[in-house]
C-alpha atoms as a PDB file:
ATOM      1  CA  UNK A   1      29.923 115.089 -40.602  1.00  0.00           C
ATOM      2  CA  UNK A   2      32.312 113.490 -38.253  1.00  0.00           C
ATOM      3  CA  UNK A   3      30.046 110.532 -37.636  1.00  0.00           C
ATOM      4  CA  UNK A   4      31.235 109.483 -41.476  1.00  0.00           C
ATOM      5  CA  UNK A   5      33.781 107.038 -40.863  1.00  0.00           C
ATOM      6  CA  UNK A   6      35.897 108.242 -43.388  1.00  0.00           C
ATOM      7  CA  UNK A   7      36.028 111.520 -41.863  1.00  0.00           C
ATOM      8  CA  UNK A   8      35.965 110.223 -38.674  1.00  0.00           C
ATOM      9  CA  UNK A   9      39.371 107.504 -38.718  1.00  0.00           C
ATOM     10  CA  UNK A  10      41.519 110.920 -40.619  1.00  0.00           C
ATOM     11  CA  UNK A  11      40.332 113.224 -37.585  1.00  0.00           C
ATOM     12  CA  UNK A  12      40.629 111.081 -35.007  1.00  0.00           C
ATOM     13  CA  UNK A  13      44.361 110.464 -35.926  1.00  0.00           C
ATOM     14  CA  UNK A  14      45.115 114.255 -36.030  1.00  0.00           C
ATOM     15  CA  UNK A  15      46.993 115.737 -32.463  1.00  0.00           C
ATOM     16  CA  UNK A  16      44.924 118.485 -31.208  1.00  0.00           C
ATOM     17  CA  UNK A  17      46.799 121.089 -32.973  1.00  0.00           C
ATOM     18  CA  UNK A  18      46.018 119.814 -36.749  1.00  0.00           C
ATOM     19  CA  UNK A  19      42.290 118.809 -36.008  1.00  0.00           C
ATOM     20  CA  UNK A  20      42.392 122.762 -34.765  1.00  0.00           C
ATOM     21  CA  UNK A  21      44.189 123.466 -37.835  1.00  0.00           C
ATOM     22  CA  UNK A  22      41.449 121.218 -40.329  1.00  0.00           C
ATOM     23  CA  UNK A  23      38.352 123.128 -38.625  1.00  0.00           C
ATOM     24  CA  UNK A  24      40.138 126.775 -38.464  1.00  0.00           C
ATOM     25  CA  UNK A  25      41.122 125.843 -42.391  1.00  0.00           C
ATOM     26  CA  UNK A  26      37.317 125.054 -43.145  1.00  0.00           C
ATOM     27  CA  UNK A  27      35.726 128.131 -41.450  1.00  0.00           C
ATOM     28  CA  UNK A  28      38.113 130.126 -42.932  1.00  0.00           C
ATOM     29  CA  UNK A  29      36.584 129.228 -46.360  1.00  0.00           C
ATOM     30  CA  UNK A  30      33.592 130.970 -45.622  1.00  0.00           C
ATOM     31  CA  UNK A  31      36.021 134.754 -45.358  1.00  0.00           C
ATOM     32  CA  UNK A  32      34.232 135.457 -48.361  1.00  0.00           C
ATOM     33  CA  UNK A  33      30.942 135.760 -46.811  1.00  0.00           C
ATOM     34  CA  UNK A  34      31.766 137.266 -43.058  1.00  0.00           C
ATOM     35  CA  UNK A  35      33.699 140.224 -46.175  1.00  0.00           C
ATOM     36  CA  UNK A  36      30.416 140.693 -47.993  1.00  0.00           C
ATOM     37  CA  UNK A  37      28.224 141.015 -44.804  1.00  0.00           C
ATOM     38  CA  UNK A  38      30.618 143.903 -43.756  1.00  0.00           C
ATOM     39  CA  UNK A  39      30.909 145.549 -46.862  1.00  0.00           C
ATOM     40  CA  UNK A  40      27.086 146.068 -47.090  1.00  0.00           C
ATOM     41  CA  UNK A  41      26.902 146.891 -43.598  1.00  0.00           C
ATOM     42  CA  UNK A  42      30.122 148.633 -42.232  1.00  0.00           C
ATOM     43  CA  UNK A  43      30.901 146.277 -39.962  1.00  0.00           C
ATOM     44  CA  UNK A  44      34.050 144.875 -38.477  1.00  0.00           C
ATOM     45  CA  UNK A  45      33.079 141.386 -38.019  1.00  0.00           C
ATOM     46  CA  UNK A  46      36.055 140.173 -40.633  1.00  0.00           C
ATOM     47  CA  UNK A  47      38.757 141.497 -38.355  1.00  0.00           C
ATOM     48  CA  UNK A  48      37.445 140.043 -34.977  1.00  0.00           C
ATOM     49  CA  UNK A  49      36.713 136.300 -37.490  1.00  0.00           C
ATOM     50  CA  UNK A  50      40.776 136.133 -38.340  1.00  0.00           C
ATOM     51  CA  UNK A  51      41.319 137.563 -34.918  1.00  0.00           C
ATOM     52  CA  UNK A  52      39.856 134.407 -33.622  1.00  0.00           C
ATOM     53  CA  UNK A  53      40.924 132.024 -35.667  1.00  0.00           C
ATOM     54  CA  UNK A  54      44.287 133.053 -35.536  1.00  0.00           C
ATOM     55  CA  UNK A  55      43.950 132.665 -31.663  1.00  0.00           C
ATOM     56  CA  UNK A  56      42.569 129.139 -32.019  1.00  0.00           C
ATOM     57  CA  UNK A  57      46.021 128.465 -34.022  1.00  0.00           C
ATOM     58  CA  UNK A  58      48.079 129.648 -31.264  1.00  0.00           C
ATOM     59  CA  UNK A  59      45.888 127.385 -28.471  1.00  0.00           C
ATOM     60  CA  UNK A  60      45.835 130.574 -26.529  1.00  0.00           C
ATOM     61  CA  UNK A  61      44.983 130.235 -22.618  1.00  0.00           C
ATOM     62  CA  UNK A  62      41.479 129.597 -21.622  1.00  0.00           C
ATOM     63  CA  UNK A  63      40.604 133.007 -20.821  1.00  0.00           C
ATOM     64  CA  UNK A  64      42.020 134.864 -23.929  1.00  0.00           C
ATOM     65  CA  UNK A  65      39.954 132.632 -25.782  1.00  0.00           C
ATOM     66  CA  UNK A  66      36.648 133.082 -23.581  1.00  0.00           C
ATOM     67  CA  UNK A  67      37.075 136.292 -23.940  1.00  0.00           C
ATOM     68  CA  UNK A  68      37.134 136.096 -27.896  1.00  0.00           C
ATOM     69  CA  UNK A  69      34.184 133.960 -27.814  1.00  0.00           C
ATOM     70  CA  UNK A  70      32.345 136.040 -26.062  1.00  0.00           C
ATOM     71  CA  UNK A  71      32.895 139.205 -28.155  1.00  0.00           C
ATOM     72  CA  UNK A  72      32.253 136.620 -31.166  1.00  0.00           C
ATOM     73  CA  UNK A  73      28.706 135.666 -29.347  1.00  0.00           C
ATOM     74  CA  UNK A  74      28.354 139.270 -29.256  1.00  0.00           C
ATOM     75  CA  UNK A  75      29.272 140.126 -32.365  1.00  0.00           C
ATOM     76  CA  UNK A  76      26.515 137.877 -33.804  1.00  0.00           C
ATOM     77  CA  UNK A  77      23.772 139.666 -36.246  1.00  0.00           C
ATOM     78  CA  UNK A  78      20.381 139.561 -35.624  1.00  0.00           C
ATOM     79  CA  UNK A  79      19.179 138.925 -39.154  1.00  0.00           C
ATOM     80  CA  UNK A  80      15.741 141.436 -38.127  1.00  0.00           C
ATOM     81  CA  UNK A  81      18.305 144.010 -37.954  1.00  0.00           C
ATOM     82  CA  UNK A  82      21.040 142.909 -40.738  1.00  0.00           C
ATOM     83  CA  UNK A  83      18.186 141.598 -43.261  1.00  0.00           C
ATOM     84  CA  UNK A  84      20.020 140.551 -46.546  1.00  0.00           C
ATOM     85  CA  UNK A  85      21.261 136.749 -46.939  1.00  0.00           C
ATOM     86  CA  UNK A  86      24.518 138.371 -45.402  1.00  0.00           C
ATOM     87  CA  UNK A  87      23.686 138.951 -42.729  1.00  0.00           C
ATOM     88  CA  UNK A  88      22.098 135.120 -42.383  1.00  0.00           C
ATOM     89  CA  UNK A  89      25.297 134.092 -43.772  1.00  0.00           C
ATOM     90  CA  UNK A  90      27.335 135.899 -41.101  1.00  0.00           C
ATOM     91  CA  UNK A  91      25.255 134.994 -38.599  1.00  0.00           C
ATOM     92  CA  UNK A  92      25.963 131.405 -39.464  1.00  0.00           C
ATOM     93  CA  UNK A  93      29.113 131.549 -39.947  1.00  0.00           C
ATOM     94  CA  UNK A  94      29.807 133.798 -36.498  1.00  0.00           C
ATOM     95  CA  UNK A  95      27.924 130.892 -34.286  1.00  0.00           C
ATOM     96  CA  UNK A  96      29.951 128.241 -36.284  1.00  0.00           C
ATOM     97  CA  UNK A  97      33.383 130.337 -34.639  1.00  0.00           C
ATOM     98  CA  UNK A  98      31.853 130.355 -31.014  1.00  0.00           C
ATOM     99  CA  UNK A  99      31.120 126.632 -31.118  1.00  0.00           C
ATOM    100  CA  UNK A 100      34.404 125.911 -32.692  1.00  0.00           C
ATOM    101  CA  UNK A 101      36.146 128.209 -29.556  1.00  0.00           C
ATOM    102  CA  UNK A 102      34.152 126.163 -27.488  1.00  0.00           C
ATOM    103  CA  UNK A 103      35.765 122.872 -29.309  1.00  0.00           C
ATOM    104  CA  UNK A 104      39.505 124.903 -28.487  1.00  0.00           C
ATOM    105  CA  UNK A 105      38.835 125.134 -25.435  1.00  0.00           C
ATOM    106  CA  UNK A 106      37.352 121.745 -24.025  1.00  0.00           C
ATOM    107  CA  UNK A 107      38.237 119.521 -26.985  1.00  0.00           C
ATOM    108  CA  UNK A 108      34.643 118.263 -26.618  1.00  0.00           C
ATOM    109  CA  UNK A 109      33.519 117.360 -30.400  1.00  0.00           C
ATOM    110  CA  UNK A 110      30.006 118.163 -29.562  1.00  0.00           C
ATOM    111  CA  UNK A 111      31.481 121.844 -29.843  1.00  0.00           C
ATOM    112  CA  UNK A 112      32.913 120.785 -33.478  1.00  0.00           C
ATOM    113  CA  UNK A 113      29.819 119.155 -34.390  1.00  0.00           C
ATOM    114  CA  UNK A 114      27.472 122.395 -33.593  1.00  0.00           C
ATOM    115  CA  UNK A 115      30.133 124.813 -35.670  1.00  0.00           C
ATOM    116  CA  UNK A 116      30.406 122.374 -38.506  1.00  0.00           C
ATOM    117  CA  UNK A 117      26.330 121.823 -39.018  1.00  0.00           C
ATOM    118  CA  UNK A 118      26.181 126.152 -38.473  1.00  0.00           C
ATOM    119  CA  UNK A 119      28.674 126.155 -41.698  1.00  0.00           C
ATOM    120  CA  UNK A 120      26.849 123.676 -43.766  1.00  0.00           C
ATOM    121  CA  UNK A 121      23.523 126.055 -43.090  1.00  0.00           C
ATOM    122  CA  UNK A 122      26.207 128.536 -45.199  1.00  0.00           C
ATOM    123  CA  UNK A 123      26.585 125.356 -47.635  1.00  0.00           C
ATOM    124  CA  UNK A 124      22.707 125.051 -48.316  1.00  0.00           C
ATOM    125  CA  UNK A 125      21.635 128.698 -48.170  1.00  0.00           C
ATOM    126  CA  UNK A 126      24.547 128.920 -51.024  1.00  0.00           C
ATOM    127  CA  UNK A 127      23.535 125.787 -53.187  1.00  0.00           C
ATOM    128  CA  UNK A 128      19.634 127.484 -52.614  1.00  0.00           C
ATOM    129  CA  UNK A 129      20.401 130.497 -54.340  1.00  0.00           C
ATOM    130  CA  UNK A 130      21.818 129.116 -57.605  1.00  0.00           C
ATOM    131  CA  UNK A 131      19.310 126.307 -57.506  1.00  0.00           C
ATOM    132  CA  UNK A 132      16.474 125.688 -55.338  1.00  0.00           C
ATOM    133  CA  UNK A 133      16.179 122.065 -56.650  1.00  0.00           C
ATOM    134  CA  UNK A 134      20.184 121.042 -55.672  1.00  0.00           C
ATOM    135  CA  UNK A 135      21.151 118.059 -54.658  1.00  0.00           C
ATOM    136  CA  UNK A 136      21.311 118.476 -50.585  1.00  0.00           C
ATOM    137  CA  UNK A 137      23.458 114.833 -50.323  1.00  0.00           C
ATOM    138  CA  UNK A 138      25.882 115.767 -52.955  1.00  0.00           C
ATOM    139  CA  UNK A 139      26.322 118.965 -52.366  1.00  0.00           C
ATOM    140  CA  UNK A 140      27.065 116.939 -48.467  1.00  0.00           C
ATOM    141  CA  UNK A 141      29.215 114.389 -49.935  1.00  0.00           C
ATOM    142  CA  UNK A 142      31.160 117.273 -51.516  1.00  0.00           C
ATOM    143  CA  UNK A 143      31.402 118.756 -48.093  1.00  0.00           C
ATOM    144  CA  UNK A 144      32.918 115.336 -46.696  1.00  0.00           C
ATOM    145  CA  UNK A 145      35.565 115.489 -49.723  1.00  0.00           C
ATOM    146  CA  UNK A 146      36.446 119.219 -48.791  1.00  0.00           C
ATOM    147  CA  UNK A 147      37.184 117.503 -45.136  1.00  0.00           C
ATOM    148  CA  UNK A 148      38.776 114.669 -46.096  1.00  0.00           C
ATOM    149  CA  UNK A 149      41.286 117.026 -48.735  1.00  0.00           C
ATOM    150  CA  UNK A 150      41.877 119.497 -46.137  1.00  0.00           C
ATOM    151  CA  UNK A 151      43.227 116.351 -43.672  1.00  0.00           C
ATOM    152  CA  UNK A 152      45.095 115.209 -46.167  1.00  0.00           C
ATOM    153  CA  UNK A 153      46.437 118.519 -47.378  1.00  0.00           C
ATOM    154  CA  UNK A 154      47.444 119.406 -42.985  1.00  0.00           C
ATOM    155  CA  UNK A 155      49.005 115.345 -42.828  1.00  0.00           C
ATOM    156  CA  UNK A 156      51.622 116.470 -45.399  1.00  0.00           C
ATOM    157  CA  UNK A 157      53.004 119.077 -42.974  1.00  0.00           C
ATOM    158  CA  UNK A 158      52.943 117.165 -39.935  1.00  0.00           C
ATOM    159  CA  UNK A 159      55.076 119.525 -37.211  1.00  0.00           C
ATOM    160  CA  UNK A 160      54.539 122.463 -39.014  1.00  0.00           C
ATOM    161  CA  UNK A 161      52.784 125.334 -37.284  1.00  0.00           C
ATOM    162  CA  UNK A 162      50.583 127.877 -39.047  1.00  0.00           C
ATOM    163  CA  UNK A 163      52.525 131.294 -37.677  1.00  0.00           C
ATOM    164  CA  UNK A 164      49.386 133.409 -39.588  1.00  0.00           C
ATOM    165  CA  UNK A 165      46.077 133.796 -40.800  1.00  0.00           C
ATOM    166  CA  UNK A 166      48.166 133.194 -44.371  1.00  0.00           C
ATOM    167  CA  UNK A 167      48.453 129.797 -43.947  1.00  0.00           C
ATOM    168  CA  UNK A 168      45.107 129.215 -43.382  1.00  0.00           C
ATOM    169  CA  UNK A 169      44.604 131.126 -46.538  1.00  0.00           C
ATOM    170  CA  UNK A 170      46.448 128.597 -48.444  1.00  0.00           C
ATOM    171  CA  UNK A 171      44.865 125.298 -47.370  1.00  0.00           C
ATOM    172  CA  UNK A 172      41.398 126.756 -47.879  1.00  0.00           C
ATOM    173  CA  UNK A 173      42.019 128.531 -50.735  1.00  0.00           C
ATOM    174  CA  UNK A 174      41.377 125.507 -53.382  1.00  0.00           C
ATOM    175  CA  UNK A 175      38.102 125.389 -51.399  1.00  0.00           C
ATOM    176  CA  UNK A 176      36.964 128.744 -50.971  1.00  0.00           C
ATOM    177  CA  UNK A 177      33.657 129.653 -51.329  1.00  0.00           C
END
């Protein structure tokens, strides 16, 4: 998605901080799903997902957040063992987190690009279930405006740090899935 030049002259423009902010804001859409995937299995992958994310937000040191990717890497279901479409959803959504750390870390957009194509698998496995016939390039264009609204929604608060998981909550939250 970041080769669209719409989405990629708004991201480019962000400081480091606020294209953190965008990405954390967009996998943090997809709560809902990491919630289900515990609920049916007793899990605690939900915790160590905000935990994350939240760490992202603060640019913790390189090794704090190593160590959170690796526990995310580990954390990862094996959909032979977690069966139902939550735990394919989770396991989506958990790689999209590790590539995104990766993105924290080096700033390397390769990173961003892995995460965001692991959360648009979430996108189409979620479009498939209500209709197997969908529309794969609008439901992507309607990814791209999700982007784009999110950018615009983090350029109105230039300076301002998210100081919890909360905030994140609010710019997803007219996106949520």
């Amino acid at each position: 998605m970041l080769d669209d030049p719409r989405i990629n002259a708004a991201f480019t423009t962000l400081d480091l901080y606020h294209q953190v902010l965008v990405m954390a804001a967009y996998l943090y859409r997809q709560r809902r799903l990491i919630e289900a995937f515990d609920q049916l299995y007793a899990e605690q992958a939900t915790g160590l997902f905000i935990q994350a994310l939240y760490s992202a937000l603060l640019l913790d040191d390189d090794q704090a957040l190593q160590r959170l990717r690796q526990q995310v890497e580990q954390c990862i279901p094996d959909t032979e063992v977690y069966p139902a479409q939550e735990g394919a959803y989770a396991q989506n959504l958990l790689i999209a987190l590790m590539y995104f750390l990766d993105f924290v870390q080096t700033q390397d957009p390769a990173g961003l690009e892995r995460s965001l194509a692991m959360q648009l698998e979430n996108i189409d496995l979620l479009h498939y279930e209500q209709d197997e016939h969908y529309d794969a390039d609008q439901a992507l264009e309607q990814e791209r405006q999700v982007l784009l609204a999110l950018m615009a929604a983090v350029e109105k608060r230039p300076g301002k740090r998210c100081r919890d998981v909360q905030c994140l909550a609010d710019l997803s939250q007219p996106y949520s899935l």
